[in-house]
Structure formats: structure tokens, C-alpha cells
Protein backbone atom coordinates (compact mmCIF):
# COMPACT_ATOMS: atom_id res chain seq x y z
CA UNK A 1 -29.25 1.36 91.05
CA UNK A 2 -31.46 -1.62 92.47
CA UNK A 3 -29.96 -4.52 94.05
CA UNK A 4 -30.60 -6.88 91.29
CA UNK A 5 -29.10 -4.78 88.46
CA UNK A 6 -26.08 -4.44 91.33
CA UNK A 7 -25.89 -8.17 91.52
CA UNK A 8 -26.04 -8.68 87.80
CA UNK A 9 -22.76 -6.43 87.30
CA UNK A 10 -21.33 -8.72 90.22
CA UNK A 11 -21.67 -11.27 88.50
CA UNK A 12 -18.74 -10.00 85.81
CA UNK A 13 -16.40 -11.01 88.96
CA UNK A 14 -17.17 -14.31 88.84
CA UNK A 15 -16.65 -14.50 85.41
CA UNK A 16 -13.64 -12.79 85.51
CA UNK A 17 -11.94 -15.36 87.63
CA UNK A 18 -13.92 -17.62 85.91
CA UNK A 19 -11.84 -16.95 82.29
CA UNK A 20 -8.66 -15.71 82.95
CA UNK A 21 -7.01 -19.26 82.10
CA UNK A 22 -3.20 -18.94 80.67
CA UNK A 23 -3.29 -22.32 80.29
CA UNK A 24 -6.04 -21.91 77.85
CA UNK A 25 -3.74 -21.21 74.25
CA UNK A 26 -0.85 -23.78 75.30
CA UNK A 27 -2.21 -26.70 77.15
CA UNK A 28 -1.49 -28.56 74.30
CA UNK A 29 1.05 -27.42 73.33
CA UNK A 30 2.54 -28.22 76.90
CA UNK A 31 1.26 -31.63 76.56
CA UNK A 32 3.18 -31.78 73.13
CA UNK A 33 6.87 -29.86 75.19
CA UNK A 34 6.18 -32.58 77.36
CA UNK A 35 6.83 -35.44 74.80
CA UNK A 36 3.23 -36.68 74.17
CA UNK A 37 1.66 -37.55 70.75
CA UNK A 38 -1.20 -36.09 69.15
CA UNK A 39 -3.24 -39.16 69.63
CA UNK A 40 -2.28 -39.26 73.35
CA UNK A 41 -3.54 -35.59 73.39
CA UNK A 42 -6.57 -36.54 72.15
CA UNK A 43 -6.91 -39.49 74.00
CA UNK A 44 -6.84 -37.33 76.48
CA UNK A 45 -9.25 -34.83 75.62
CA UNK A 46 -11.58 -38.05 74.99
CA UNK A 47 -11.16 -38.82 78.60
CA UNK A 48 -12.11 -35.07 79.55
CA UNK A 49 -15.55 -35.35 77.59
CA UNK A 50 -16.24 -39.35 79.19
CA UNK A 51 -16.04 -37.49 82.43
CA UNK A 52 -18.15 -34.75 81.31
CA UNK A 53 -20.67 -36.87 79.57
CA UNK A 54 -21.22 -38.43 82.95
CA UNK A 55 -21.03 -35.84 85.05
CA UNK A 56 -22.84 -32.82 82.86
CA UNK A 57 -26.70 -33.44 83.68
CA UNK A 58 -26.44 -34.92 87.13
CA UNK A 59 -24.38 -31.89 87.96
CA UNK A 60 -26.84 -29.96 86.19
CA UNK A 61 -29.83 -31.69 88.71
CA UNK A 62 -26.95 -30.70 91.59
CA UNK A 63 -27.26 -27.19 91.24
CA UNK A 64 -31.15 -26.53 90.45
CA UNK A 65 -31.36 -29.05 93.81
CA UNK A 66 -29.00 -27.41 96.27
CA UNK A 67 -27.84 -24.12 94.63
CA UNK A 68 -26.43 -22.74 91.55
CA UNK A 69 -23.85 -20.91 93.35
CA UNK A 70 -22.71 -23.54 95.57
CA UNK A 71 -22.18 -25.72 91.86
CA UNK A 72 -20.34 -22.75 90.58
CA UNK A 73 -18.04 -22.80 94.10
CA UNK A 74 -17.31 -26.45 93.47
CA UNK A 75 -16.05 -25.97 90.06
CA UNK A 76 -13.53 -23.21 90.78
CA UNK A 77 -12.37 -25.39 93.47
CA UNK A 78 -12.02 -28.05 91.16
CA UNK A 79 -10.58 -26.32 88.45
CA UNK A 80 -7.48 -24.81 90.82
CA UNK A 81 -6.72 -28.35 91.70
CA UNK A 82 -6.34 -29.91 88.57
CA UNK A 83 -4.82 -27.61 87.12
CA UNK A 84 -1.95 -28.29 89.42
CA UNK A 85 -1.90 -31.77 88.55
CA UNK A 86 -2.00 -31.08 85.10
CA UNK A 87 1.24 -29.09 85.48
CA UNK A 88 2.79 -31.64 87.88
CA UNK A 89 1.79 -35.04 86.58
CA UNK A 90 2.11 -34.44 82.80
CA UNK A 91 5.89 -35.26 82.74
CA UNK A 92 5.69 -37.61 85.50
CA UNK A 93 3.72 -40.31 83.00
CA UNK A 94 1.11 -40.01 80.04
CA UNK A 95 -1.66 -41.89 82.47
CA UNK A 96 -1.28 -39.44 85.46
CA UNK A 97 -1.76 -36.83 82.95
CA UNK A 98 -4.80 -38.27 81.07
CA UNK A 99 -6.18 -38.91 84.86
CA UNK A 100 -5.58 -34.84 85.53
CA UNK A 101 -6.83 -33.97 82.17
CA UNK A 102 -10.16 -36.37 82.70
CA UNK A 103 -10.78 -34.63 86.35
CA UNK A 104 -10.77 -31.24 84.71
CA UNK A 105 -13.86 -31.95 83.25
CA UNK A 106 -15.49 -31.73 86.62
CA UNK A 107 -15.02 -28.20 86.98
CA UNK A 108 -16.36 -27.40 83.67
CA UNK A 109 -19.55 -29.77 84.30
CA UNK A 110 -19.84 -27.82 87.59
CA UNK A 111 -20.18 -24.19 86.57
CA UNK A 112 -21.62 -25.11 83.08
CA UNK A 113 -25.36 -25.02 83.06
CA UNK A 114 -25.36 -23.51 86.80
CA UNK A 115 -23.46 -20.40 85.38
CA UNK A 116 -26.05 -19.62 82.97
CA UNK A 117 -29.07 -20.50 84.95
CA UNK A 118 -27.72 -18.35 87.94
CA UNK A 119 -27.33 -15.70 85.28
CA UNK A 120 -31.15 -16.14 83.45
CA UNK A 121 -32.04 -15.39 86.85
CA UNK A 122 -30.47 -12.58 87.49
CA UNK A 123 -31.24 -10.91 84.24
CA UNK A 124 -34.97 -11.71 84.57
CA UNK A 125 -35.29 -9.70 87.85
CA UNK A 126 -33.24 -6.93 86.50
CA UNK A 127 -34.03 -6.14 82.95
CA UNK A 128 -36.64 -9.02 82.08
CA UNK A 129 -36.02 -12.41 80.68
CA UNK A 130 -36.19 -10.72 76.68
CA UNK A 131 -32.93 -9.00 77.58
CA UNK A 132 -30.75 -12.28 78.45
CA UNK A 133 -29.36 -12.68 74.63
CA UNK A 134 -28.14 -8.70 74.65
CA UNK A 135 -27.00 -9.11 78.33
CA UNK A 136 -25.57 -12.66 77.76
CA UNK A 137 -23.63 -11.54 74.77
CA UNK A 138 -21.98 -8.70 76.42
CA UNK A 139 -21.05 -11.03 79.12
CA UNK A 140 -19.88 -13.73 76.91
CA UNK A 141 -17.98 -10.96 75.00
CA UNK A 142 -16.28 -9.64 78.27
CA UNK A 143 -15.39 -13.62 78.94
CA UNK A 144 -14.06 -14.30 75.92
CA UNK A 145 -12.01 -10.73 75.85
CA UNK A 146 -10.32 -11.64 79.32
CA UNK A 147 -9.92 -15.09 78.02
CA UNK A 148 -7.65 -14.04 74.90
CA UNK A 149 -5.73 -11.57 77.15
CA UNK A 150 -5.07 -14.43 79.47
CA UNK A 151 -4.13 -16.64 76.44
CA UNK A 152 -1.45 -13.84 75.92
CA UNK A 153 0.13 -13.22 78.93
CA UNK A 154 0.42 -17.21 79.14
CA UNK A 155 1.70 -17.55 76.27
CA UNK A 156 4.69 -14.41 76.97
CA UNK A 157 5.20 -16.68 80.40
CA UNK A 158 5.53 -19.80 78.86
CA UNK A 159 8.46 -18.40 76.74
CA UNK A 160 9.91 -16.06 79.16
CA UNK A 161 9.59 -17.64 83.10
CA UNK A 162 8.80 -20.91 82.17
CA UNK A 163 5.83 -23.74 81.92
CA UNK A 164 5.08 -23.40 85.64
CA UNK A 165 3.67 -19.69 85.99
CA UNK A 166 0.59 -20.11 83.57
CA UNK A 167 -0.68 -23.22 85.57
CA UNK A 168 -0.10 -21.22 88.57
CA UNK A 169 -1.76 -18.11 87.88
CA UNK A 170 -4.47 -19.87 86.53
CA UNK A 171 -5.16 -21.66 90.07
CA UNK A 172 -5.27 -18.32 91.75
CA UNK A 173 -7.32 -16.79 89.64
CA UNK A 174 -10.07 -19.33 89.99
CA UNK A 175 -9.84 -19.47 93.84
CA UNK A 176 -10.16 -15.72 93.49
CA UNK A 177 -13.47 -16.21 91.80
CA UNK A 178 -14.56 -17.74 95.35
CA UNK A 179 -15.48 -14.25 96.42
CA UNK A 180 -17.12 -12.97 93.69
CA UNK A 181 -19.99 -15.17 94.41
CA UNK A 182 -20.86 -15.19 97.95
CA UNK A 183 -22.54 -11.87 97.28
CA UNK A 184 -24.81 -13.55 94.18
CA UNK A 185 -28.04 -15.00 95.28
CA UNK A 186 -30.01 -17.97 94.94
CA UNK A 187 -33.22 -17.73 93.09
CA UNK A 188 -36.61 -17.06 95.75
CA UNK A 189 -38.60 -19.86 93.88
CA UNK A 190 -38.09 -23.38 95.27
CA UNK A 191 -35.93 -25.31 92.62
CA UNK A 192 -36.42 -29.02 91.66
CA UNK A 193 -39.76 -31.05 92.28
CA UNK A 194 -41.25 -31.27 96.14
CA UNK A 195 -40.91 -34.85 97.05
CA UNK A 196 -38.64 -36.27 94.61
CA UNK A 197 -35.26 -37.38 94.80
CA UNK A 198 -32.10 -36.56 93.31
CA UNK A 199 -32.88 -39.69 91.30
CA UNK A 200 -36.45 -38.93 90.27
CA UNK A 201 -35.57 -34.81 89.06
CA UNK A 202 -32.48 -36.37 87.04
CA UNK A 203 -35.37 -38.58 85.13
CA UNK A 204 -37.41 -36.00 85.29
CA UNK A 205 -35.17 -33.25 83.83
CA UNK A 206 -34.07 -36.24 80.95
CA UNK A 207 -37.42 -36.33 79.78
CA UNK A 208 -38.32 -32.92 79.48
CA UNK A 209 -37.28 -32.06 75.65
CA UNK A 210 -40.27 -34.76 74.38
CA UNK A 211 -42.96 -31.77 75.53
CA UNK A 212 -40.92 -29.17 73.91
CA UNK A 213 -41.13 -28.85 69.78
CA UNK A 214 -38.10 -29.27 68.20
CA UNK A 215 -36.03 -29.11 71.58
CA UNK A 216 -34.17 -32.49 70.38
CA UNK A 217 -33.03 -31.13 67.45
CA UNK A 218 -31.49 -27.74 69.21
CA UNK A 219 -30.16 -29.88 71.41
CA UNK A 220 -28.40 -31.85 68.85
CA UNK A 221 -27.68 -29.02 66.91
CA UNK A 222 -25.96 -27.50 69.73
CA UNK A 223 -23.70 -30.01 71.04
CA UNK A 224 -22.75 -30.88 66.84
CA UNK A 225 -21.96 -27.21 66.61
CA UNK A 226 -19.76 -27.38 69.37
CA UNK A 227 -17.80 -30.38 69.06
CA UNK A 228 -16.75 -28.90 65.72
CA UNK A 229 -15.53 -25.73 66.67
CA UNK A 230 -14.04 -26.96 69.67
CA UNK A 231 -11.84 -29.73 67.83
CA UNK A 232 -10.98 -26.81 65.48
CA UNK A 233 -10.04 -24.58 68.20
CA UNK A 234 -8.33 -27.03 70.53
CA UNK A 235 -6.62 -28.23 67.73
CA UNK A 236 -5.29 -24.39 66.12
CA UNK A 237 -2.21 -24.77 68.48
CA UNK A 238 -1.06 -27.70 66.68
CA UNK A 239 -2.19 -26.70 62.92
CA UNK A 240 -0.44 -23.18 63.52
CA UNK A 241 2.76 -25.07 64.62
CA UNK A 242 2.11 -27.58 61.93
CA UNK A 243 2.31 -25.21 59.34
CA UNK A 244 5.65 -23.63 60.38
CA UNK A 245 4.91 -21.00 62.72
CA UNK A 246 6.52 -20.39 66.04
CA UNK A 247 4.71 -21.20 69.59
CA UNK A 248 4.92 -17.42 70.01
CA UNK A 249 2.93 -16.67 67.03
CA UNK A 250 0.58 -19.73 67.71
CA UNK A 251 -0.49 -18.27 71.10
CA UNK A 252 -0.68 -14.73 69.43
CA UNK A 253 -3.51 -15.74 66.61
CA UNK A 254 -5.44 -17.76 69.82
CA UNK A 255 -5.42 -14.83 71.46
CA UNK A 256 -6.36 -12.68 68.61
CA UNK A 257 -9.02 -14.99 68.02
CA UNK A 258 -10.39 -15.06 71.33
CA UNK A 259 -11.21 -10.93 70.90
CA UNK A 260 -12.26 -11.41 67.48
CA UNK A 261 -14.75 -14.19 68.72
CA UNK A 262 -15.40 -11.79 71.34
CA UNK A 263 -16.46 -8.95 68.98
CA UNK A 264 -18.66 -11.42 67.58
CA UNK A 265 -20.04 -12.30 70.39
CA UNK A 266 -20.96 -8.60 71.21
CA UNK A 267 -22.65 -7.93 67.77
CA UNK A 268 -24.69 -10.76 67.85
CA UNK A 269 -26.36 -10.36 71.09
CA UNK A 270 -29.69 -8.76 69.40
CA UNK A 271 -32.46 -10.44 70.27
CA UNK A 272 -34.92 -11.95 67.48
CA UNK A 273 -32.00 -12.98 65.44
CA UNK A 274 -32.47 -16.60 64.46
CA UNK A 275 -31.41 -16.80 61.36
CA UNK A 276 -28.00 -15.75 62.16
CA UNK A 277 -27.84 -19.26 63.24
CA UNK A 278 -27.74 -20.80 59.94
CA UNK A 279 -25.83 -18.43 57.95
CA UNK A 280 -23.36 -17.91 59.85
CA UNK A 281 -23.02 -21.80 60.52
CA UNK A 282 -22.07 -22.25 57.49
CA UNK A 283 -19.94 -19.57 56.48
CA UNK A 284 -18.36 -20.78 59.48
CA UNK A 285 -17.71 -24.01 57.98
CA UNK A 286 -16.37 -22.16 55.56
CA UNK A 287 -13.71 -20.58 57.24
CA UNK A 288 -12.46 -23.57 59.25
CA UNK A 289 -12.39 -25.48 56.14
CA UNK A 290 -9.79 -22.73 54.61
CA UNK A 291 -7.81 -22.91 57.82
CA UNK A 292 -6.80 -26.09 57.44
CA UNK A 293 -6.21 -26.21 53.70
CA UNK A 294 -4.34 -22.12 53.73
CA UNK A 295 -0.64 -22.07 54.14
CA UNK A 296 -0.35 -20.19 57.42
CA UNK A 297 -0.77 -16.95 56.76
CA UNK A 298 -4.05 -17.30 54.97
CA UNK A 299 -5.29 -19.75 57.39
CA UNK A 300 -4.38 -17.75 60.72
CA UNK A 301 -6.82 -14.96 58.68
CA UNK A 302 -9.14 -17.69 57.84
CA UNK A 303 -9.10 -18.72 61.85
CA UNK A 304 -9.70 -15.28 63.21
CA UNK A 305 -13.30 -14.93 60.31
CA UNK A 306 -14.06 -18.39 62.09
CA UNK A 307 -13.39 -16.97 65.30
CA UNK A 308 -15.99 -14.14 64.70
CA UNK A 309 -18.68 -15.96 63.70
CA UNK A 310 -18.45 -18.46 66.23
CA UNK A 311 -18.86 -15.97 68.12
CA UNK A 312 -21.59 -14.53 66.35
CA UNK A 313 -23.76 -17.30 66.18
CA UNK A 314 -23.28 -18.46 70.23
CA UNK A 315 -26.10 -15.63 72.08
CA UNK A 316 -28.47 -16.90 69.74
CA UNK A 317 -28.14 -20.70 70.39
CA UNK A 318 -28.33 -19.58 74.15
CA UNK A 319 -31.34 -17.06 73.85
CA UNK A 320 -33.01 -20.00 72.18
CA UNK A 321 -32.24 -22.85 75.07
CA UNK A 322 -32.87 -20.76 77.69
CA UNK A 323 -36.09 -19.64 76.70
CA UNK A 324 -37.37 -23.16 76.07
CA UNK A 325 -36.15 -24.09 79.64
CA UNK A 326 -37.91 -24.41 82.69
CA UNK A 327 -36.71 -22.77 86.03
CA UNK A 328 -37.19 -25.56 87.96
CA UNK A 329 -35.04 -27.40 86.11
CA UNK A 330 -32.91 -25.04 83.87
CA UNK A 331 -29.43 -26.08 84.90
CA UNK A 332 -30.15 -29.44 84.19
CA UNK A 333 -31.78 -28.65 80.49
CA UNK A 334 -28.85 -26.69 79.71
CA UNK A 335 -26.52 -29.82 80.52
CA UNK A 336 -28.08 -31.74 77.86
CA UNK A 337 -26.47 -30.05 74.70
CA UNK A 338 -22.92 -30.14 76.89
CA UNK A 339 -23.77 -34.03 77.49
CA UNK A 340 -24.19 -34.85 73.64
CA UNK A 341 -21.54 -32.64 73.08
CA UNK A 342 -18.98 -34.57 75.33
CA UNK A 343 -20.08 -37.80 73.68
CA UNK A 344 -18.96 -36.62 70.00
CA UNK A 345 -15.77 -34.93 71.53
CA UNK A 346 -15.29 -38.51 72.89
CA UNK A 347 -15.74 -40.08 69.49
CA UNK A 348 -14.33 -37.30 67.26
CA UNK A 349 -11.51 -35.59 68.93
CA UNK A 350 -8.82 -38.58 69.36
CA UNK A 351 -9.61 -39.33 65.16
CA UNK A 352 -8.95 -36.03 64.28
CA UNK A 353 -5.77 -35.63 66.42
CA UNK A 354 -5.02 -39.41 64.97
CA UNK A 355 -5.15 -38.13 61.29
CA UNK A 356 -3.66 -34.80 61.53
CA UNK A 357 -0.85 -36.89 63.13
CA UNK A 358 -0.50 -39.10 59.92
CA UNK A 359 -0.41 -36.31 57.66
CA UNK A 360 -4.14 -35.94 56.70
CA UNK A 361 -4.58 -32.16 58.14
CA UNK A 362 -6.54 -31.02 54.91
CA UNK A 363 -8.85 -33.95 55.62
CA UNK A 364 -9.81 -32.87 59.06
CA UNK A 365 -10.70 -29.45 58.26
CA UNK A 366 -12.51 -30.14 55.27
CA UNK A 367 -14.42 -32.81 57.03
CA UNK A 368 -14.85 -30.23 59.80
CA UNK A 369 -16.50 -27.96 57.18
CA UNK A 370 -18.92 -30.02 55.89
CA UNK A 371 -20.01 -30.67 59.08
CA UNK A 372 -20.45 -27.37 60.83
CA UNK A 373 -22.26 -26.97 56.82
CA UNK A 374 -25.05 -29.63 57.83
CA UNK A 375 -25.47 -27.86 61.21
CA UNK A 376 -26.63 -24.74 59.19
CA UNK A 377 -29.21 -26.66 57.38
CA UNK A 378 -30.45 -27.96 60.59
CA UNK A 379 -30.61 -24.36 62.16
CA UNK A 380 -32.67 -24.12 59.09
CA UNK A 381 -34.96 -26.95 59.87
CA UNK A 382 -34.83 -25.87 63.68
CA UNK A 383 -36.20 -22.88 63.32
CA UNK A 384 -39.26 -23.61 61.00
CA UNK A 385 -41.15 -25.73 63.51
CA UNK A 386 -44.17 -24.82 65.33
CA UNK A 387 -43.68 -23.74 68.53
CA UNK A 388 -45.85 -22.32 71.31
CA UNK A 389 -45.45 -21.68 74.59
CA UNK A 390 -42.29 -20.56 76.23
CA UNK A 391 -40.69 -22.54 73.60
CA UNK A 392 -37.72 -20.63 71.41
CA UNK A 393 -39.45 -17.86 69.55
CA UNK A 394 -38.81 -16.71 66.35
């Protein structure tokens, strides 16, 4: 086996570390244990997306200027120390824990775009850049399986040791992840622009999607896909409760839903499959809308079909980006959808945890339906313009 097929399997390590969160399924719902509100969880989760929508791009320009891997090491570090103060300054007052919450996003802004550039990378010398949706699927597959196992096994802590062992394992696993990557490498190729500043790529990197058809609307498309599922997901810990069942069997459908989604994940990962996109966006839609309008045992089975095609439809979205990206600048590209994404979390998330917290649940979903139901026709629209170059193919 060469070395770059060796260093694409090391790779799993990282993201390993990377997703075994048990804080994952419960946050939340340790937020809620710990006397907040729904609105001051989402006011919370709004201050977690302010941070990222700051912090996603010039991170972004941060790791195509001064290493991938180094931006990945800075988020893992990040992540282990908020999570702490997450655990520790939650019951000490609702601001601390906002402030905690808000830092979090840091980590997230650090590996996100730098994980999957690193990865493009290594993919292209091993296999050739056509194989990143098969290899990115497996690999989002194998996150999201570890991710649902270490929803589990937080959730069994939680009940049986206590709060404090989730947030703890969940620090050590990410400073774990610190030695999975010191045996990844850098791409050869000089990143960033000779002779510009940090200031000057960040401008640069901004103005890239206007020579790029139809790279505005993925990009919008992407982050309005996401914000939707995400407030649906976030959110399943409190409609499962909501609707009678037991923080045991809350954490039980996450985690089931985090191997569905991972199956998903795993069968979608062909490449050429566009049209997935829209399809499954809406059936999608679909799904969450029944989740939130099904008593709970219909909508827990309604949640896991959402699960799956979330799931299904994500290595396609990311074939598509990546493709259309440059390498000097890839990290920072990919931070764009994350960016707009953080601004509708900002604007959407704290509503919808407002209104499910004066009784309009049914509302939420079905508003979260008809939204993820737009996205599909604008997958639609994506997908039929012209395109040439190392722009998204068909």
C-alpha cells in the first residue's frame, strides 16, 4: 500500500476522535436538567452560530494560509476546553453558559472546511479527485456511526454515573485526536496567493463564487438545507421529551438516527448522483414535517426516514462544492455555505425553540417542511445551469 492511500486510512483517526461526542444527544437536554428555557437554549445556540458566522471563512483563509492540519489541531483543542465549561458553567448562571456555548463554535469553525480540504487532498493523490463523493461518504458514514454510538453510551452515563462523565469523555477523546494528525500531511502546492495578506486572500476567497455558475445558489442551498435539519435535529431531544417519552428513549432514537443517517450516508456516496439532491430534499421535508405532527411513536419512525435521507443527500452536496473549489483556496470556499448557514441558525433557531415553547410544535415542523420542500426545487434549479470548467458536473 502507498503512502498516500496509508495516510488517507489515517485520517479515520482523526475523525474518530473527531466524533465520538456523548455530549452530542443530551446537551440540551442538560441545558434543560439544568433549569434553562427553551428560548434560553436557543438563545444560546444563536450565540454559537454569531460566533461561527464570524469566525467560519476567516478560519477557513487560516488554514489554506498556514495549514489545514494545524486548523484541525486548534479546534480539538478548542473543543476539549469548552466543553468543560459547558459542563461547569451551565449551573453556575445562564450567561456563563451562553458564553461556553458561543466559544464552542470555534472549534467547529476550526476543523470545518480544513477537515474536508485536508481530506480532497488526500483522496486526490490516492484514488483521484472523482473518488472523493464514494470516499467522503464512507467517511462521513464511519463519523456519523461513531457519533450515534457515542450518543449512546452518553446517554447510558447520563442516567447511570451522572451529567459529568459525558462532558468528560468527550474532552479526552478530542485531545486524543491530537495524534492522529501529526502523521497527515500538508498539501506540496503552495496554498493562498504569493504576496497577499491574510486580509487580501479573505477578499479574495469572498469573491470567488461570482466566476463560478450557479456557485451562489449551492451555496445558499447548502447552508438553507442545513439550518433546517439542524434545528430539527438539535431540537428531537426536546420534541421526543415533549411528546411523552423518557430521556432514555430520547437519546436511544438520536442514536438510532445517527446510524440510520449513517447508512444513508454510505448509499449515497455514488458519484454522478445529482438528482438525489432534490428528491430526497423533499421527501425529507416530508418526514420532518410528520415528526413533528406524529404522536411519538410515529414520529420517532418518521425521524429515523429523515435521518436517512439526510444522510443520503449530504456526499452529493459535498462532491458538488468541492469540485467547484479551488485548491488554493478550498478551505475558505467551503466556509461559505457554514457562514450563511450560521446566519439563519442565528435568525431561526431561538424562534423555533420560542414557539415550540408556547405550544406551537406542529407549526415548527410543518414550517420546517415546507422549507427543506423549496430547497428541493432549488436543487432543481441548481443543477440545470450551464457549467464548464471544474465547476459541479452533472
Amino acid at each position: 500500500m502507498d503512502q498516500s492511500k496509508r495516510h488517507l486510512q489515517r485520517f479515520y483517526g482523526f475523525a474518530a476522535a473527531w466524533s465520538f461526542n456523548p455530549t452530542r444527544g443530551l446537551w440540551i437536554l442538560y441545558l434543560l436538567h439544568c433549569h434553562w428555557t427553551l428560548f434560553e437554549v436557543g438563545l444560546s445556540e444563536a450565540a454559537f452560530h454569531l460566533v461561527a458566522f464570524l469566525a467560519e471563512v476567516p478560519t477557513g483563509v487560516i488554514a489554506d494560509r498556514l495549514g489545514r492540519r494545524l486548523s484541525l489541531l486548534v479546534g480539538l483543542l478548542i473543543h476539549a476546553a469548552t466543553t468543560l465549561m459547558l459542563l461547569y458553567l451551565v449551573p453556575v448562571s445562564v450567561t456563563l453558559g451562553i458564553v461556553s456555548v458561543a466559544l464552542g463554535a470555534l472549534s467547529y469553525a476550526f476543523v470545518g472546511g480544513a477537515d474536508q480540504a485536508l481530506l480532497y487532498d488526500l483522496v486526490e493523490r490516492a484514488h483521484g479527485k472523482e473518488a472523493y463523493q464514494r470516499v467522503y461518504s464512507r467517511i462521513l458514514a464511519f463519523e456519523l456511526a461513531v457519533q450515534a454510538l457515542s450518543t449512546a453510551v452518553g446517554g447510558w452515563l447520563a442516567v447511570t454515573a451522572g451529567w459529568s462523565w459525558p462532558f468528560a469523555i468527550a474532552a479526552l477523546a478530542a485531545l486524543g485526536g491530537l495524534s492522529a494528525l501529526r502523521s497527515l500531511p500538508e498539501p506540496d502546492r503552495r496554498l493562498g496567493v504569493p504576496g497577499q495578506g491574510m486580509a487580501g486572500e479573505l477578499r479574495q476567497a469572498l469573491n470567488l463564487s461570482r466566476g463560478v455558475p450557479g456557485l451562489r445558489l449551492w451555496i445558499v442551498l447548502g447552508a438553507m438545507l442545513g439550518a433546517l435539519v439542524t434545528i430539527n435535529n438539535l431540537y428531537a431531544q426536546s420534541t421526543l421529551v415533549l411528546k411523552g417519552a423518557p430521556v432514555s428513549w430520547a437519546t436511544t432514537v438520536v442514536a438510532t438516527a445517527g446510524l440510520v443517517t449513517a447508512l444513508g450516508s454510505f448509499l449515497g456516496g455514488q458519484e454522478g448522483k445529482e438528482k438525489q439532491l432534490s428528491w430526497g430534499s423533499a421527501f425529507l421535508g416530508l418526514f420532518t414535517a410528520l415528526f413533528g405532527t406524529m404522536p411519538l411513536t410515529g414520529g420517532s419512525a418518521a425521524y429515523l426516514v429523515a435521518a436517512g435521507l439526510d444522510g443520503y443527500v449530504d456526499p452529493a452536496y459535498q462532491a458538488a462544492l468541492n469540485h467547484a473549489a479551488p485548491e488554493s483556496f478550498r478551505a475558505a470556499v467551503l466556509s461559505l455555505p457554514s457562514a450563511l448557514f450560521s446566519l439563519l441558525m442565528i435568525l431561526l433557531f431561538p424562534i423555533a425553540g420560542w414557539a415550540m415553547g408556547e405550544g406551537h410544535l406542529r407549526a415548527v415542523y410543518l414550517g420546517l417542511g415546507l422549507g427543506l420542500g423549496v430547497a428541493a426545487a432549488g436543487f432543481r434549479r441548481a443543477r440545470a445551469i450551464p457549467r464548464s470548467g471544474s465547476v459541479v458536473g452533472e
